[in-house]
N, C-alpha and C. Protein backbone atom coordinates (compact mmCIF):
# COMPACT_ATOMS: atom_id res chain seq x y z
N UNK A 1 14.43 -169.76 35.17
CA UNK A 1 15.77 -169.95 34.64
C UNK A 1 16.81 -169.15 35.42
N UNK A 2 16.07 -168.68 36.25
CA UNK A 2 17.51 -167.54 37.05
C UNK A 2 18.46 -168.64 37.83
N UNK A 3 17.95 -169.66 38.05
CA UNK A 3 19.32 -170.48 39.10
C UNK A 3 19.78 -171.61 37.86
N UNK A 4 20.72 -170.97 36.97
CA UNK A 4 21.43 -171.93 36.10
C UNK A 4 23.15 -172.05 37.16
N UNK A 5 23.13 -173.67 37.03
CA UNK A 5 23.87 -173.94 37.33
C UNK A 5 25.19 -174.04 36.62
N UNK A 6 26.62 -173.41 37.70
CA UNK A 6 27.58 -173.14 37.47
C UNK A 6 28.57 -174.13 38.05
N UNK A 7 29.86 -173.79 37.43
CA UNK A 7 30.96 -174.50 37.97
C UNK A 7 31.99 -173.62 38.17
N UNK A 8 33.16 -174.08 38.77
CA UNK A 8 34.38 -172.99 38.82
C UNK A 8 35.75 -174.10 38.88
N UNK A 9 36.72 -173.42 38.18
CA UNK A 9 38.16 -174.00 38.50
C UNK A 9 39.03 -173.15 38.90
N UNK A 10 39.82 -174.02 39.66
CA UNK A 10 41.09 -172.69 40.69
C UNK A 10 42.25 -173.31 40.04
N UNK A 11 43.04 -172.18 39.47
CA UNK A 11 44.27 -172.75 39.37
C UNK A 11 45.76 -171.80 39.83
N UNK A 12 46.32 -172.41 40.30
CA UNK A 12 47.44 -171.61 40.71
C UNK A 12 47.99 -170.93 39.73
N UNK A 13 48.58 -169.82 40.35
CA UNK A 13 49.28 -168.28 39.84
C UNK A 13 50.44 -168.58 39.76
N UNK A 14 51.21 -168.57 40.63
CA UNK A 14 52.42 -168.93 41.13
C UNK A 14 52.63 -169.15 42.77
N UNK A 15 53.64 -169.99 43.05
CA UNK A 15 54.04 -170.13 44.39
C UNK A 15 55.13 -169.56 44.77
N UNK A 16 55.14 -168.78 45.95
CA UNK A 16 55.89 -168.33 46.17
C UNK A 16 56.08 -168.34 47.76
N UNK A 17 57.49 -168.78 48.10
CA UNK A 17 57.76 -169.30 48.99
C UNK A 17 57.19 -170.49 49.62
N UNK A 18 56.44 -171.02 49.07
CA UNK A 18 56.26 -172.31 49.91
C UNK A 18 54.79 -171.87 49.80
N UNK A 19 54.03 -171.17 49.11
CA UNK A 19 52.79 -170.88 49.70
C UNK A 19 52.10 -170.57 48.15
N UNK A 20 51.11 -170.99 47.87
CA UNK A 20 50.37 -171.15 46.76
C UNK A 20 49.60 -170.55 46.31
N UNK A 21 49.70 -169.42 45.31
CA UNK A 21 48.57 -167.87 45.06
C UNK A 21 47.61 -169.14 43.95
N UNK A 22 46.50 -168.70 44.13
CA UNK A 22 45.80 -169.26 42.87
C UNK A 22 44.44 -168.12 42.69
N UNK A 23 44.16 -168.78 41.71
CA UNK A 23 42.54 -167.66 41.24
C UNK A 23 41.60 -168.72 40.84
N UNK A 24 40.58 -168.40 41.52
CA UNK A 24 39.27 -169.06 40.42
C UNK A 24 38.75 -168.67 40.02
N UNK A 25 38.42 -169.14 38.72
CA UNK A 25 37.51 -169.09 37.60
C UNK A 25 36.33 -169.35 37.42
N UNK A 26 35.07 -168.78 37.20
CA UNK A 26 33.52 -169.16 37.08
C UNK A 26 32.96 -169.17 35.26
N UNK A 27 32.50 -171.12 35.29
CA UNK A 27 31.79 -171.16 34.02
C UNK A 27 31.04 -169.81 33.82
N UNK A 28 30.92 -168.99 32.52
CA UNK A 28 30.33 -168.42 31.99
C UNK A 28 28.37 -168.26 32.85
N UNK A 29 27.88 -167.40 32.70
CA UNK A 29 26.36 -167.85 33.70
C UNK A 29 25.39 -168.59 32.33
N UNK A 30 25.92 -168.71 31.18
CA UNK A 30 25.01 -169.29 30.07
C UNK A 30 25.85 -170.27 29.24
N UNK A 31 25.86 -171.07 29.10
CA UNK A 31 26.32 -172.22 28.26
C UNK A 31 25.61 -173.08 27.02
N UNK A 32 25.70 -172.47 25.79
CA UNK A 32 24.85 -173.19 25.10
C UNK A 32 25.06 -174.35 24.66
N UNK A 33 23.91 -175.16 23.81
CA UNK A 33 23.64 -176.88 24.26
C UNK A 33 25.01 -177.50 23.32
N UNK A 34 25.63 -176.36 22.38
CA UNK A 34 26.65 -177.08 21.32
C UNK A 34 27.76 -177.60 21.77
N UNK A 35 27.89 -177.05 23.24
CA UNK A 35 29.06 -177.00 24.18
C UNK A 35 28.46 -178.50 24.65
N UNK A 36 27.32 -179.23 25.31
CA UNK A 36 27.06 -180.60 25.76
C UNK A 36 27.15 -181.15 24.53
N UNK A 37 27.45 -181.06 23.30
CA UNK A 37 27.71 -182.01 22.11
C UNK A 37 28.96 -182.31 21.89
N UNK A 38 29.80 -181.00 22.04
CA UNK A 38 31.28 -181.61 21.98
C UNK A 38 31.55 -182.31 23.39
N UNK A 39 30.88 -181.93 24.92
CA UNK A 39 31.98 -182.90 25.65
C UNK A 39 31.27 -184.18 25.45
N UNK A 40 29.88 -184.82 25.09
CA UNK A 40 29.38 -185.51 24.63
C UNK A 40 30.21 -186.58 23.40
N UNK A 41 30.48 -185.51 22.61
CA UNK A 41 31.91 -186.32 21.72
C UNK A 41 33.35 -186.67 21.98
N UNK A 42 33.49 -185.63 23.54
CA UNK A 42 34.86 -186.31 23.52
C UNK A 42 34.50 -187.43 24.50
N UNK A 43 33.70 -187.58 25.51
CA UNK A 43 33.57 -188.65 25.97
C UNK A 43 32.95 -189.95 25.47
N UNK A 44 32.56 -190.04 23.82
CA UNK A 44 32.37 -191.08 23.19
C UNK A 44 33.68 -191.34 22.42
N UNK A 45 34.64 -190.68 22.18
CA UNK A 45 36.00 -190.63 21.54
C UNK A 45 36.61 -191.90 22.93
N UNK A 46 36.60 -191.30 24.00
CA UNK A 46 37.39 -191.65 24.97
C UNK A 46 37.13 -193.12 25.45
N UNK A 47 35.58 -193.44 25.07
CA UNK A 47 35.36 -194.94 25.61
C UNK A 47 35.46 -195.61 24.03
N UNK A 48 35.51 -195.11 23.00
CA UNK A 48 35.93 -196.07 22.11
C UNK A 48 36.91 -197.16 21.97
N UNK A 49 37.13 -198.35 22.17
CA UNK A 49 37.45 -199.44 22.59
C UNK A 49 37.88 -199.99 21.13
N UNK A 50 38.04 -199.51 19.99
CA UNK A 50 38.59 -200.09 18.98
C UNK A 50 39.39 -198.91 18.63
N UNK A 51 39.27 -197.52 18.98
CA UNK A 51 40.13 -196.71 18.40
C UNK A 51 40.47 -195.87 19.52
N UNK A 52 41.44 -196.68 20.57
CA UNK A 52 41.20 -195.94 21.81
C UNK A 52 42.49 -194.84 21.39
N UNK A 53 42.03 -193.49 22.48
CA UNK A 53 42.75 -192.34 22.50
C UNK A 53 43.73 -192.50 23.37
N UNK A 54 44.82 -191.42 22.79
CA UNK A 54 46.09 -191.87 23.69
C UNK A 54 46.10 -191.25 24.32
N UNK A 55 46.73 -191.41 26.26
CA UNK A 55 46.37 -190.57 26.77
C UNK A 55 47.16 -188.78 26.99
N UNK A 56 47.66 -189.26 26.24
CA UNK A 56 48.25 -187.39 26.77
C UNK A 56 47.03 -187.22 25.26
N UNK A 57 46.55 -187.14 24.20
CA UNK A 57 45.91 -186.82 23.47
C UNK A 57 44.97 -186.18 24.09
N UNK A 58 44.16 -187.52 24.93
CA UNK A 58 42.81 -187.33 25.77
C UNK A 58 43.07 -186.29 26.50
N UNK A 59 44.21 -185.75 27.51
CA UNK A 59 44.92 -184.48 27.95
C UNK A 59 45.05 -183.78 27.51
N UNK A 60 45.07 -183.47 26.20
CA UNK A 60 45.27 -182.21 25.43
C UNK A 60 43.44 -181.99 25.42
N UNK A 61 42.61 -182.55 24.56
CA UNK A 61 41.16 -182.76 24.69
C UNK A 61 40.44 -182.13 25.97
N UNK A 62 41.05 -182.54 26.69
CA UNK A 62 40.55 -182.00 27.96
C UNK A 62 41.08 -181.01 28.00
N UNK A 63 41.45 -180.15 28.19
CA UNK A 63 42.84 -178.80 28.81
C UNK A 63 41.92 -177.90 27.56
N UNK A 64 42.04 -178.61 26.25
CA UNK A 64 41.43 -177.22 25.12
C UNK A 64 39.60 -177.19 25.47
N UNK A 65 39.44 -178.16 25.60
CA UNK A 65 38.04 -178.21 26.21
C UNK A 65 37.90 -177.24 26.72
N UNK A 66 38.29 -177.35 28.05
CA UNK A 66 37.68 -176.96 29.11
C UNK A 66 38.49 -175.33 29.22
N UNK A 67 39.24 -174.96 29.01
CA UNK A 67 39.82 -173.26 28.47
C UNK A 67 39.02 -172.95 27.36
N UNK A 68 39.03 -172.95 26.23
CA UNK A 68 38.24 -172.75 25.28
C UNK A 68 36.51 -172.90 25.40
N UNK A 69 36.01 -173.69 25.82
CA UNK A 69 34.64 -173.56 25.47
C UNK A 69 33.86 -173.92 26.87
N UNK A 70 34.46 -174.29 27.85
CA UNK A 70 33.72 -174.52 29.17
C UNK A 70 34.14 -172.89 29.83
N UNK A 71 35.07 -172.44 29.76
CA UNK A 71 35.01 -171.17 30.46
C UNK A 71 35.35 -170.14 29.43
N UNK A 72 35.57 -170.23 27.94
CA UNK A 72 35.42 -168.95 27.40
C UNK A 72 36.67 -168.32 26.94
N UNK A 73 37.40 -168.87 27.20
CA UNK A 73 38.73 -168.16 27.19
C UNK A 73 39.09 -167.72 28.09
N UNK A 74 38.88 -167.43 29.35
CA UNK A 74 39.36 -166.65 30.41
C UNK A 74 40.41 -166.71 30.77
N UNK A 75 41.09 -167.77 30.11
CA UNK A 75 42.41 -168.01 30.19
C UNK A 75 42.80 -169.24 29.26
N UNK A 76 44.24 -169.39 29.05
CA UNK A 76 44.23 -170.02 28.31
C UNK A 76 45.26 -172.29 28.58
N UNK A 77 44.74 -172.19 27.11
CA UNK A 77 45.16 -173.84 27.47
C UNK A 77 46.47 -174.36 28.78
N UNK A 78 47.72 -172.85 28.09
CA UNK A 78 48.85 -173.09 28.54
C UNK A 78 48.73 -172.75 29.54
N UNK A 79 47.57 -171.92 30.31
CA UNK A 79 47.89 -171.32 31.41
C UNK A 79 47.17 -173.00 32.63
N UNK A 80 46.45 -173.07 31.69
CA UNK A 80 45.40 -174.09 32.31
C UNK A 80 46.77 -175.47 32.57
N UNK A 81 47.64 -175.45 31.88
CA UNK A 81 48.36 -176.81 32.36
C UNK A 81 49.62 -176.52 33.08
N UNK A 82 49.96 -175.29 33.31
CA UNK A 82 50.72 -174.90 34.03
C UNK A 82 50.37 -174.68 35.47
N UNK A 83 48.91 -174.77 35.72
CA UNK A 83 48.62 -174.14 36.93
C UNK A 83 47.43 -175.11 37.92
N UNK A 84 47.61 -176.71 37.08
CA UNK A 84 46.92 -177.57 37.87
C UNK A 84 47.56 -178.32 38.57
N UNK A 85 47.49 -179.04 39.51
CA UNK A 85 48.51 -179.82 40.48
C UNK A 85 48.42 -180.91 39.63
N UNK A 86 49.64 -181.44 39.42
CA UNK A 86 49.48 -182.44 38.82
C UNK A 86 49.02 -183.93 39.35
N UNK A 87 49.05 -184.36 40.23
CA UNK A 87 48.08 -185.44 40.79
C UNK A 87 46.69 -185.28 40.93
N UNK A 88 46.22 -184.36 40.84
CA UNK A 88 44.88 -183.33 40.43
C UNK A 88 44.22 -183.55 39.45
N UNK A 89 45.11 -182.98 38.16
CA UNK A 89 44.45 -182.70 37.24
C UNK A 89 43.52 -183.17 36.12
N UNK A 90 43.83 -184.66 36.33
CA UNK A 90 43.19 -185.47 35.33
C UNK A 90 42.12 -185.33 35.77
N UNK A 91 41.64 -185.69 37.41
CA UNK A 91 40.20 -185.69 38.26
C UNK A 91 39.70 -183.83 37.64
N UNK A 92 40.34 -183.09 37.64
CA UNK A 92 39.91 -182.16 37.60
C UNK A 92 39.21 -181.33 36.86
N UNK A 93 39.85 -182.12 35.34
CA UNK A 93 39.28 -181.70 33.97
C UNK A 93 38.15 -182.68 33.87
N UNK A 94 38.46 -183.58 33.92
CA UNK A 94 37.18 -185.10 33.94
C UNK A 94 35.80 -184.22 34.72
N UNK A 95 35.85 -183.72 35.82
CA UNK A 95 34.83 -182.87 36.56
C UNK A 95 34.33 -181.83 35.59
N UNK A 96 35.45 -181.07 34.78
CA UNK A 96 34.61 -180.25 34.36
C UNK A 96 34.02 -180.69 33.13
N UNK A 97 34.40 -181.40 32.43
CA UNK A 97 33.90 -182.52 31.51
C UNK A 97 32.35 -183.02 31.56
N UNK A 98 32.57 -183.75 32.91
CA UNK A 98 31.17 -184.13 33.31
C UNK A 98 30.04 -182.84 33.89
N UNK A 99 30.61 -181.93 34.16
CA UNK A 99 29.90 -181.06 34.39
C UNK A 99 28.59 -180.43 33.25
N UNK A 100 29.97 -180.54 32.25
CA UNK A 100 29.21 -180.12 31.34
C UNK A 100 27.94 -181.20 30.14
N UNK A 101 28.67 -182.27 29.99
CA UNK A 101 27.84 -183.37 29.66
C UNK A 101 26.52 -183.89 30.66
N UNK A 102 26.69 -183.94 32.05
CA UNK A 102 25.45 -184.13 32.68
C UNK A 102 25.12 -183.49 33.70
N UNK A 103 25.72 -182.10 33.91
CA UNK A 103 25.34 -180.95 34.78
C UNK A 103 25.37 -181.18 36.18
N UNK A 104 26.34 -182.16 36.59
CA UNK A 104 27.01 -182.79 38.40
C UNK A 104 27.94 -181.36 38.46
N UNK A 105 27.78 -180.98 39.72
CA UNK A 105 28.29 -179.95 40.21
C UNK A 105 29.39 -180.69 41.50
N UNK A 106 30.77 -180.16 41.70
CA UNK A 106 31.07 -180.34 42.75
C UNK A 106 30.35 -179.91 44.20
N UNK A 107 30.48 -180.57 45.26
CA UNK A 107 29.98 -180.35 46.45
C UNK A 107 30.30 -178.89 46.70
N UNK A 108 31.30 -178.55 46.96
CA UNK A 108 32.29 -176.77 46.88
C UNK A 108 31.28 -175.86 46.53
N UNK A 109 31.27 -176.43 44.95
CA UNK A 109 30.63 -175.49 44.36
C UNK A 109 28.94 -174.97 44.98
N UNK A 110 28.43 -176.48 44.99
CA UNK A 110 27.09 -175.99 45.47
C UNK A 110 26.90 -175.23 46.57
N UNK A 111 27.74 -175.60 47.77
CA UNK A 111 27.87 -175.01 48.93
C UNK A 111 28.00 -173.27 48.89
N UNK A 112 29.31 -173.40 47.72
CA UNK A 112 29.31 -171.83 47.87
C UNK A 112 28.42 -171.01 46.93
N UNK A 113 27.79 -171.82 45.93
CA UNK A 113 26.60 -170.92 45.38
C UNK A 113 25.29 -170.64 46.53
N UNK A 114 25.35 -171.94 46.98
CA UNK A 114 23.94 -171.60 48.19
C UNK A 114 24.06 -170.27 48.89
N UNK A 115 25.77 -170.14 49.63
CA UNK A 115 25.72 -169.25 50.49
C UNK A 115 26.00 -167.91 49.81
N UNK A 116 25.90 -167.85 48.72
CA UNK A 116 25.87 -166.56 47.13
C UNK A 116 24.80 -166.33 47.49
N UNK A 117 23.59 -167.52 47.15
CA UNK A 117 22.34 -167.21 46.85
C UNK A 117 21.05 -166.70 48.49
């Protein structure tokens, strides 16, 4: 069990001058299974086809998701939507979404855990 797989999100700090500070963030090293039940539920919410979700809803869903229970709090919702690019971000939360429902890692990520490990 020592190589549990992780994820990370970067989100910008602030820009300043033309140039883009950001920080990343690393999933927690333990994630328990209650956490694959809720994104499990929001992604059965989301393909529901008779009671479809609206999408800034599904945006909020995602953003508390993934601040709250994919990384812990380490920061928070508001910080999380202030600090994603916005042509980005939908792909971005959806990633960590799926991350957590069927444990796909970005390419990035694996790369830079390999050269961790």
């Amino acid at each position: 069990m020592a190589n549990l797989k992780r994820n990370s999100i970067e989100i910008v700090k602030e820009v300043k001058a033309g140039e883009v500070i950001t920080e990343k963030y690393w999933t927690p090293v333990f994630i328990d299974l209650d956490v694959v039940y809720e994104a499990l539920d929001i992604m059965e919410r989301f393909e529901d086809k008779e009671n479809p979700v609206k999408e800034r809803e599904m945006l909020e869903l995602l953003i508390d998701f993934t601040a709250n229970k994919i990384y812990g709090k380490e920061f928070t919702p508001k910080q999380l939507r202030n600090g994603l690019h916005a042509p980005q971000a939908i792909e971005t939360l959806q990633e960590q979404l799926i991350f957590i429902a069927q444990g796909e890692q970005t390419d990035e990520t694996k790369k830079f855990l390999e050269k961790k490990n």
